[in-house]
C-alpha atoms as a PDB file:
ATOM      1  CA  UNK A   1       0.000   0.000   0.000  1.00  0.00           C
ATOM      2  CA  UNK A   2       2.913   2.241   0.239  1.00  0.00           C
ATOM      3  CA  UNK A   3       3.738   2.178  -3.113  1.00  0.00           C
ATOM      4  CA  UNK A   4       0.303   3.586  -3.832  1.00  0.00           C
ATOM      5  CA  UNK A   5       1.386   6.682  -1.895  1.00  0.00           C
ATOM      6  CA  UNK A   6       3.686   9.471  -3.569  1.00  0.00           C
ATOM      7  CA  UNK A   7       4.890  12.337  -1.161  1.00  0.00           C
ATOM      8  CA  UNK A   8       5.926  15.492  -3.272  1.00  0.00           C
ATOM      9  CA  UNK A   9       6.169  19.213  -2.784  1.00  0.00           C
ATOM     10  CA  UNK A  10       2.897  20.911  -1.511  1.00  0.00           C
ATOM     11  CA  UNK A  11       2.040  23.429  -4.722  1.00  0.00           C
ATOM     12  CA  UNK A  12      -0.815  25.734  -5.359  1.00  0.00           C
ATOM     13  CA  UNK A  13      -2.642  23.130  -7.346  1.00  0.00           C
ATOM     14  CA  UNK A  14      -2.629  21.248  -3.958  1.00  0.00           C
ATOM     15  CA  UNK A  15      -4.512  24.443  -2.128  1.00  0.00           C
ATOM     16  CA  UNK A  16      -8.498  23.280  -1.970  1.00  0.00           C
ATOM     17  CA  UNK A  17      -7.331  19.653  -1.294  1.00  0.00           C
ATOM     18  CA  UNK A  18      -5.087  21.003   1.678  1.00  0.00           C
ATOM     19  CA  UNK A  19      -7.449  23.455   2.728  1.00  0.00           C
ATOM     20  CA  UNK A  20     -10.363  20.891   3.072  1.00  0.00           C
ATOM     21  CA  UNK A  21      -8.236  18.645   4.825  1.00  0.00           C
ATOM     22  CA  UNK A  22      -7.448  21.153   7.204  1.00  0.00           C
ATOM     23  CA  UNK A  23     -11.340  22.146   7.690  1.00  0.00           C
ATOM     24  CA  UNK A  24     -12.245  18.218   8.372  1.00  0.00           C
ATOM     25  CA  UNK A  25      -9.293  18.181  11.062  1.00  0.00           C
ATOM     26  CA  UNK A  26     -10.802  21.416  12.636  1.00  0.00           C
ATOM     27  CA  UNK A  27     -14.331  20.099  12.536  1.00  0.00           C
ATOM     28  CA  UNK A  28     -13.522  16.980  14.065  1.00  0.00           C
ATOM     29  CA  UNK A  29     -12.585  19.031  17.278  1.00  0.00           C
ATOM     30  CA  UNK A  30      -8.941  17.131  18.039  1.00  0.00           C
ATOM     31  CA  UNK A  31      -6.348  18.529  16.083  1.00  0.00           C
ATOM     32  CA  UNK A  32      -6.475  22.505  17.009  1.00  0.00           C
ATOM     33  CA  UNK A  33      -7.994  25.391  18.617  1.00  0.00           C
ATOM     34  CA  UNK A  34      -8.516  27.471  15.135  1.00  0.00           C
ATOM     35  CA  UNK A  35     -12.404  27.274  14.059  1.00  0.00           C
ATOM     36  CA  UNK A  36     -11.786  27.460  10.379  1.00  0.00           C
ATOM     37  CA  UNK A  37      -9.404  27.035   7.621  1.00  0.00           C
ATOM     38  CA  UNK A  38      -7.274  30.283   6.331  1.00  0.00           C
ATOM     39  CA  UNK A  39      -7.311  31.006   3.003  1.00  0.00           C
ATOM     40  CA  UNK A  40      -4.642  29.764   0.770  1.00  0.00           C
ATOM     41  CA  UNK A  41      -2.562  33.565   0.866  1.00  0.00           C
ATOM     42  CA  UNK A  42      -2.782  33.266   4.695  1.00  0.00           C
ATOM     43  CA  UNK A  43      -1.588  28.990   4.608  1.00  0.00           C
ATOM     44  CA  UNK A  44       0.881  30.000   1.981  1.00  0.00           C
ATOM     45  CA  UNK A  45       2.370  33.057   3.803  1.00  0.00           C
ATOM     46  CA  UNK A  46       2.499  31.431   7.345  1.00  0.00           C
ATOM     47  CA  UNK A  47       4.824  27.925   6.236  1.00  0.00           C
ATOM     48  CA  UNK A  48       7.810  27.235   4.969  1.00  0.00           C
ATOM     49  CA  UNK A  49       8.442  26.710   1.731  1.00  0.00           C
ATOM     50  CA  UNK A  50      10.513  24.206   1.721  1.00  0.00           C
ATOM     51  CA  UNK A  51       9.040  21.921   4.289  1.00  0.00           C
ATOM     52  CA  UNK A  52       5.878  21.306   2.706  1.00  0.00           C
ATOM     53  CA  UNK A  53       4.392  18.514   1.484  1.00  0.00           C
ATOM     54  CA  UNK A  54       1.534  16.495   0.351  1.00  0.00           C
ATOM     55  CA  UNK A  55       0.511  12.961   0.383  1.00  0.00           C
ATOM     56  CA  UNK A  56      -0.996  11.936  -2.695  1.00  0.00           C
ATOM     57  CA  UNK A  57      -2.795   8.559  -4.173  1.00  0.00           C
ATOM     58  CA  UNK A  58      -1.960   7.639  -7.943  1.00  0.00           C
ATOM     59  CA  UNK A  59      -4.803   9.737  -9.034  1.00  0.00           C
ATOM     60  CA  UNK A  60      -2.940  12.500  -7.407  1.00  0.00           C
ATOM     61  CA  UNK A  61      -5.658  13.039  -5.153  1.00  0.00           C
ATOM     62  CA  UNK A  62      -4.259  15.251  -1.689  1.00  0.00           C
ATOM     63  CA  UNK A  63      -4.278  12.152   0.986  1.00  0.00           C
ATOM     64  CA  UNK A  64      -2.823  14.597   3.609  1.00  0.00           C
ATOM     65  CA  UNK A  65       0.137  17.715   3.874  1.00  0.00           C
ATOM     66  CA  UNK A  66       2.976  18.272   6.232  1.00  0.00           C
ATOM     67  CA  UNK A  67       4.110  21.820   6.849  1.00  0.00           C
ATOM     68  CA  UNK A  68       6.041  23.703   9.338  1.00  0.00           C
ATOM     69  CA  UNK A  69       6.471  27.185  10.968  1.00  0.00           C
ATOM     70  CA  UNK A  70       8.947  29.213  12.363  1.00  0.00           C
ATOM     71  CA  UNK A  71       8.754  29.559  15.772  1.00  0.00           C
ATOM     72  CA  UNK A  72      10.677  32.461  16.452  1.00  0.00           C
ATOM     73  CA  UNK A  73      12.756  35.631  14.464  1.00  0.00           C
ATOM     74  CA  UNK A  74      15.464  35.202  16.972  1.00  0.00           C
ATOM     75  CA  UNK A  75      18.619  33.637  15.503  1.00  0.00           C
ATOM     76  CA  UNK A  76      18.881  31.627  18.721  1.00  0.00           C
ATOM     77  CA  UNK A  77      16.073  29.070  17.741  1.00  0.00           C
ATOM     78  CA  UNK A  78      16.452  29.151  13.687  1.00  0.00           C
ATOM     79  CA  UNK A  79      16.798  25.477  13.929  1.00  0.00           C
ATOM     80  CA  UNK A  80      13.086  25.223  15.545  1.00  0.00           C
ATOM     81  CA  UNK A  81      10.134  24.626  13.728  1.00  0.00           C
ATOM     82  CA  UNK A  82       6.831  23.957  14.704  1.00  0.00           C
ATOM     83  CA  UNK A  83       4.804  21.918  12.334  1.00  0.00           C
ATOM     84  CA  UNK A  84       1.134  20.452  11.279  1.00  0.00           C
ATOM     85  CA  UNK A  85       0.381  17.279  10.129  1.00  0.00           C
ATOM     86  CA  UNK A  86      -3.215  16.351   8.484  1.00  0.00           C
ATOM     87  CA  UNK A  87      -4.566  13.278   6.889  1.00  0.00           C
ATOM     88  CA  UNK A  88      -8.105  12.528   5.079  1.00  0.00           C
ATOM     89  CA  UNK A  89     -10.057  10.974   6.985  1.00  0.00           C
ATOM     90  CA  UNK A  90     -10.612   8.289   4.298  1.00  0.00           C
ATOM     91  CA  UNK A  91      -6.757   8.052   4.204  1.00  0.00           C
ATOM     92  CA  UNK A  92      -6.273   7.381   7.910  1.00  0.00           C
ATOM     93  CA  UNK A  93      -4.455   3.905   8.348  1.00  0.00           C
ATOM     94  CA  UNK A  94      -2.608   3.607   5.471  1.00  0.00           C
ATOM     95  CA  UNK A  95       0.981   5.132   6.952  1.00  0.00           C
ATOM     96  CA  UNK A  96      -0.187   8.463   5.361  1.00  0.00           C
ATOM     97  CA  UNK A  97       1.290  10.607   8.408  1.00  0.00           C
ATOM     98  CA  UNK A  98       4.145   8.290   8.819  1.00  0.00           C
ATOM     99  CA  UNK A  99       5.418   9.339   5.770  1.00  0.00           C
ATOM    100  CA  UNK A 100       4.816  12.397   5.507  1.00  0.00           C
ATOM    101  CA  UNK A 101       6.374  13.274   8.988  1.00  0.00           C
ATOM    102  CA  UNK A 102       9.701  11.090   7.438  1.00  0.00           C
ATOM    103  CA  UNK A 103       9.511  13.710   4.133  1.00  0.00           C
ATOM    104  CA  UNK A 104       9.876  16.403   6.893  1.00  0.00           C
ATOM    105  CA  UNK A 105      12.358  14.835   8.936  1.00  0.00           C
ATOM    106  CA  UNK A 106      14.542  14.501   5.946  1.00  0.00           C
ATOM    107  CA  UNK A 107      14.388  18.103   4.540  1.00  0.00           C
ATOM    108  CA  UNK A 108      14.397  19.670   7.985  1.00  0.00           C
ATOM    109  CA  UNK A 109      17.690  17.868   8.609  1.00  0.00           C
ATOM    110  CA  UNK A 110      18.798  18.761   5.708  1.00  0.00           C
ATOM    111  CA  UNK A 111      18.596  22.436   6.241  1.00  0.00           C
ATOM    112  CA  UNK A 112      20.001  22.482   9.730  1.00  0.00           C
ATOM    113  CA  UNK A 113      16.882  21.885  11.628  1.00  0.00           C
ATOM    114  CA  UNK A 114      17.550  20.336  14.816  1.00  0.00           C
ATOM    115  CA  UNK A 115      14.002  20.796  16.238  1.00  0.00           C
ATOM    116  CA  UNK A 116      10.804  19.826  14.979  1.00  0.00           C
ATOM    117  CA  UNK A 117       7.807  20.429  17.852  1.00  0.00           C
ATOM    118  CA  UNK A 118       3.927  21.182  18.112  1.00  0.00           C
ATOM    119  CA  UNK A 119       1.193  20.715  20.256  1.00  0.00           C
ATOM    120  CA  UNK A 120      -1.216  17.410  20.473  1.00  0.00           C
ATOM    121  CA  UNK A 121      -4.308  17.533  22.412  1.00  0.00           C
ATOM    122  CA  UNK A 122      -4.160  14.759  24.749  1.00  0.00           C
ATOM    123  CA  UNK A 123      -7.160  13.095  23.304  1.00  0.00           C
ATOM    124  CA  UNK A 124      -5.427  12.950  19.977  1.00  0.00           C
ATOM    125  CA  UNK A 125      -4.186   9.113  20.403  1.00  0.00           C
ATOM    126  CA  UNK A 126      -3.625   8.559  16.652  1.00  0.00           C
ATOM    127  CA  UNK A 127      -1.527  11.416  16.139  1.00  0.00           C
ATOM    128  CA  UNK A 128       0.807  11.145  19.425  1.00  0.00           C
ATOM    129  CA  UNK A 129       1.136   7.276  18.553  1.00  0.00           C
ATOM    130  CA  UNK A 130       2.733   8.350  14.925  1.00  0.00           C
ATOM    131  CA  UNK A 131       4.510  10.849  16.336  1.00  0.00           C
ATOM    132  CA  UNK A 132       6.248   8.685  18.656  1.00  0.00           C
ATOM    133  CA  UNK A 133       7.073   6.124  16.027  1.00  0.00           C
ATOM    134  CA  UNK A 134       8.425   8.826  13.968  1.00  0.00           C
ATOM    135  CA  UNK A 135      10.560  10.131  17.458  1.00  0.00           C
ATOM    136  CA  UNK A 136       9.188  12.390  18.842  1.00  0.00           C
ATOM    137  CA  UNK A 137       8.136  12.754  22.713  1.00  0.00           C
ATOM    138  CA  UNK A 138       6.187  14.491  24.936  1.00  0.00           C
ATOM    139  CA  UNK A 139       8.192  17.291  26.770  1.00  0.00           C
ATOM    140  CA  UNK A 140       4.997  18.927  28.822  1.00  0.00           C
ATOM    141  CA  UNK A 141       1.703  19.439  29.558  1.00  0.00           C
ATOM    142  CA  UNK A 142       0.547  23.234  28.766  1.00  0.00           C
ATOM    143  CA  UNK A 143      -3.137  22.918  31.030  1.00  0.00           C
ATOM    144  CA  UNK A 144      -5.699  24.974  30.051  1.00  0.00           C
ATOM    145  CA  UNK A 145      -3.983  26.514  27.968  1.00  0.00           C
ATOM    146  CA  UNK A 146      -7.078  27.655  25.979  1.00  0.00           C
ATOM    147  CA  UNK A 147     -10.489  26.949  25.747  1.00  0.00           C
ATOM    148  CA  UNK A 148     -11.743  25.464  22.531  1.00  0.00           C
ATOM    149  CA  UNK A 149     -15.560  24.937  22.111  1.00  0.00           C
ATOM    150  CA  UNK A 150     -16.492  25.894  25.143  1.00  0.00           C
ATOM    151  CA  UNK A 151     -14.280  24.123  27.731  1.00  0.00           C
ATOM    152  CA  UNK A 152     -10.764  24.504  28.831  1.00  0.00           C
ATOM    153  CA  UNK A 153      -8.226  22.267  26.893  1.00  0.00           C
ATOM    154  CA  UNK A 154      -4.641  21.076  28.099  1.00  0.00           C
ATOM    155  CA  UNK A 155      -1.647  20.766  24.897  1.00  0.00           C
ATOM    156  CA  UNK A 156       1.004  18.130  25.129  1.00  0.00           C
ATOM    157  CA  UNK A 157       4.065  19.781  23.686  1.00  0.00           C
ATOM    158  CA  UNK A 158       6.031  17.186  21.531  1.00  0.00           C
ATOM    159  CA  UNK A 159       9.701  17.271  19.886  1.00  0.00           C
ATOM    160  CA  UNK A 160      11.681  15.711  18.059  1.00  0.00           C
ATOM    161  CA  UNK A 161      15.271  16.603  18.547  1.00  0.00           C
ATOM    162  CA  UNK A 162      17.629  15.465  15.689  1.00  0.00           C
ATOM    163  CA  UNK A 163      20.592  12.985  16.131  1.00  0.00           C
ATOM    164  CA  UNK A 164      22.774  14.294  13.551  1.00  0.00           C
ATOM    165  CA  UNK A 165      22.606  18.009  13.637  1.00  0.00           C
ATOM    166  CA  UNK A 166      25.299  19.030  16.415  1.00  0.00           C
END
């Protein structure tokens, strides 16, 4: 089934497949605190460019995306990103996120990234399960850090520190 699965470059032609991705991930009510999907200048303007991708199936349908963040200006941390990671939910299952997640690893490495983090709800079990198999761990426990639909929600922060940037 992995074979069946291409990971390339996120590209504009990718935008409503990402975008609606994104929406079903924010209307499931486990993956994030924002209410609704940003427009394609505002996703395009807030990521990396070159830590983005897509999943996609032979039809070149968008199975999920991978992008990151900076997390700071400050030259101290311009080796830390913070990322997202989104599937279909008709894709879920099929190593979708395991892959892309590896796509990431490699080009973040590649550039001199030597940390990748974000923030799981704790509820989340499929994502913090492929995010440990890709290595990454859970540093913390933010509580309450915001409320999301009404009610108070706690964020596991997660890392992954790389082994070969020194």
């Amino acid at each position: 089934m992995a074979a069946e699965i291409v990971i390339a470059p996120m590209a504009p032609e990718h935008a409503a497949q990402v975008l609606a991705i994104y929406q079903a991930g924010i209307d499931e009510g486990d993956a994030t605190f924002e209410t609704s999907a940003p427009t394609w200048e505002t996703f395009d303007a807030g990521r990396l460019p070159d830590h983005r991708y897509v999943a996609l199936d032979l039809d070149g349908r968008v199975l999920g995306w991978v992008a990151v963040n900076r997390v700071s200006d400050r030259c101290a941390y311009a080796g830390v990103v913070e990322h997202s990671v989104y599937v279909h939910p008709d894709a879920r299952g099929r190593g979708v996120a395991g892959r892309l997640l590896g796509a990431l690893i490699v080009s973040t490495e590649m550039a001199g990234i030597w940390t990748i983090q974000s923030g799981v709800f704790p509820e989340n079990a499929a994502s913090l399960a492929v995010h440990v198999k890709a290595g990454f761990r859970v540093i913390g426990t933010r509580e309450r850090i915001g409320r999301h639909r009404g009610a108070w929600r706690d964020v596991l922060l997660i890392e992954r520190r790389s082994p070969v940037i020194s």
